[in-house]
Protein backbone atom coordinates (compact mmCIF):
# COMPACT_ATOMS: atom_id res chain seq x y z
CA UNK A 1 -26.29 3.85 12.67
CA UNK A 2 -26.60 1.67 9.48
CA UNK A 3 -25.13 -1.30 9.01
CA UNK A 4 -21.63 -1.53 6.89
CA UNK A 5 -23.36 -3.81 4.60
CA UNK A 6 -26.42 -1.86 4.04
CA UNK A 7 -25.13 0.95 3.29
CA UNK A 8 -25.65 1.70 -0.56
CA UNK A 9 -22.37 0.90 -2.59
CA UNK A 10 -20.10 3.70 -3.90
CA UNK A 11 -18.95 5.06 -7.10
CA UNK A 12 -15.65 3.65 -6.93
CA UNK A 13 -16.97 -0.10 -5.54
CA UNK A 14 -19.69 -0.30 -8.39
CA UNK A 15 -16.32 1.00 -10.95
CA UNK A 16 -14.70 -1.99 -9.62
CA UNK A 17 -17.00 -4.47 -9.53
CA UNK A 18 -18.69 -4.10 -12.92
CA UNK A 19 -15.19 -2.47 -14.92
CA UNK A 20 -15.30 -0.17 -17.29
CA UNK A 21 -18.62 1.10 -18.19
CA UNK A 22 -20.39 4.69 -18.79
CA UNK A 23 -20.74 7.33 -15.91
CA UNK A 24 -24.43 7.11 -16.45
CA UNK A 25 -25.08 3.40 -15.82
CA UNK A 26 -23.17 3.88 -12.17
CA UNK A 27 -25.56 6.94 -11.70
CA UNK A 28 -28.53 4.84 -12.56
CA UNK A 29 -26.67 1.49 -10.36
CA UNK A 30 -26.13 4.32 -7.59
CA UNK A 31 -30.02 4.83 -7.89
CA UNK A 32 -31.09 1.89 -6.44
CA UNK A 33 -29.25 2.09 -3.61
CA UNK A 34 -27.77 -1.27 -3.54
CA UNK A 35 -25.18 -1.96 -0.99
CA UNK A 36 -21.77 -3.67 -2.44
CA UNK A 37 -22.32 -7.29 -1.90
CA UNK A 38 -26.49 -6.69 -3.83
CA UNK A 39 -24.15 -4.96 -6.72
CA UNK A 40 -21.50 -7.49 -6.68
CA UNK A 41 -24.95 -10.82 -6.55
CA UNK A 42 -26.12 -8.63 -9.56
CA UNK A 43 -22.64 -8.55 -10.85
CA UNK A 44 -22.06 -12.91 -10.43
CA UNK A 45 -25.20 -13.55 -11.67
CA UNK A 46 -24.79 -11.39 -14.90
CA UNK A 47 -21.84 -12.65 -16.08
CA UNK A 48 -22.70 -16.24 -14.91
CA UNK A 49 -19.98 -16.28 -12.39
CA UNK A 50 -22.30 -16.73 -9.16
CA UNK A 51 -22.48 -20.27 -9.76
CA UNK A 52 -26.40 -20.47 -8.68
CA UNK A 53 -27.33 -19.36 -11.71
CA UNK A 54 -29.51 -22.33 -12.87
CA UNK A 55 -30.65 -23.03 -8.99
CA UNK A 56 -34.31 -22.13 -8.85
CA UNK A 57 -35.22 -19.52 -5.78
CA UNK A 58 -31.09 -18.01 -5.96
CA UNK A 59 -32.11 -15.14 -8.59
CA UNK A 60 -31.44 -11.45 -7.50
CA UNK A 61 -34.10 -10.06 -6.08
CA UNK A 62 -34.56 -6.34 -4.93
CA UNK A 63 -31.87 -3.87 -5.37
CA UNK A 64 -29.83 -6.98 -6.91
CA UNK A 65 -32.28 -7.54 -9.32
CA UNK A 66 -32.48 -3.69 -9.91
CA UNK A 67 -28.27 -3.90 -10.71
CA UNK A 68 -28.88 -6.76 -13.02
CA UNK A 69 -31.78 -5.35 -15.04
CA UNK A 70 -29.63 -2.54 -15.63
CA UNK A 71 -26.38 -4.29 -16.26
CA UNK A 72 -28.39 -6.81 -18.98
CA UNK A 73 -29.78 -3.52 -20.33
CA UNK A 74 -26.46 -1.95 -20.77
CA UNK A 75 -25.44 -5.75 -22.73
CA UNK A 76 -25.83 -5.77 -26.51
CA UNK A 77 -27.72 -8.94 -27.62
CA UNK A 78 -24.90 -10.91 -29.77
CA UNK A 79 -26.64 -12.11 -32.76
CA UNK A 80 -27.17 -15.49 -32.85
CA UNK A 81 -25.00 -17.81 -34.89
């Protein structure tokens, strides 16, 4: 039996923990088969949140880092001033 933290995260977590974004991006998140807490590491570290952001040897790795490539994909880059 797998683990309640391995097991990949659902539809409805990944809605909730990254808000409102297109069907296809959850599909792709979905794909990796990261469990809630990699989506939600992705998550803190994407929106700067995690606070180990700027700690060498605390980036995502794995699924996490999977989540966050496609979460900084999904991000427009905002022109700079």
């Amino acid at each position: 039996m797998q683990d309640e933290t391995e097991k990949p995260a659902t539809a409805a977590e990944i809605h909730a923990m990254v808000g409102d974004v297109d069907d296809a991006v959850v599909t792709s998140i979905m794909r990796t088969e990261a469990s809630a807490a990699e989506v939600l590491q992705a998550v803190q570290w994407f929106r700067g949140g995690g606070g180990l952001e700027d700690e060498p040897g605390h980036e995502p790795h794995g699924a996490a880092m999977a989540v966050y490539e496609l979460l900084q994909a999904e991000e427009p880059l905002e022109p700079e001033p």
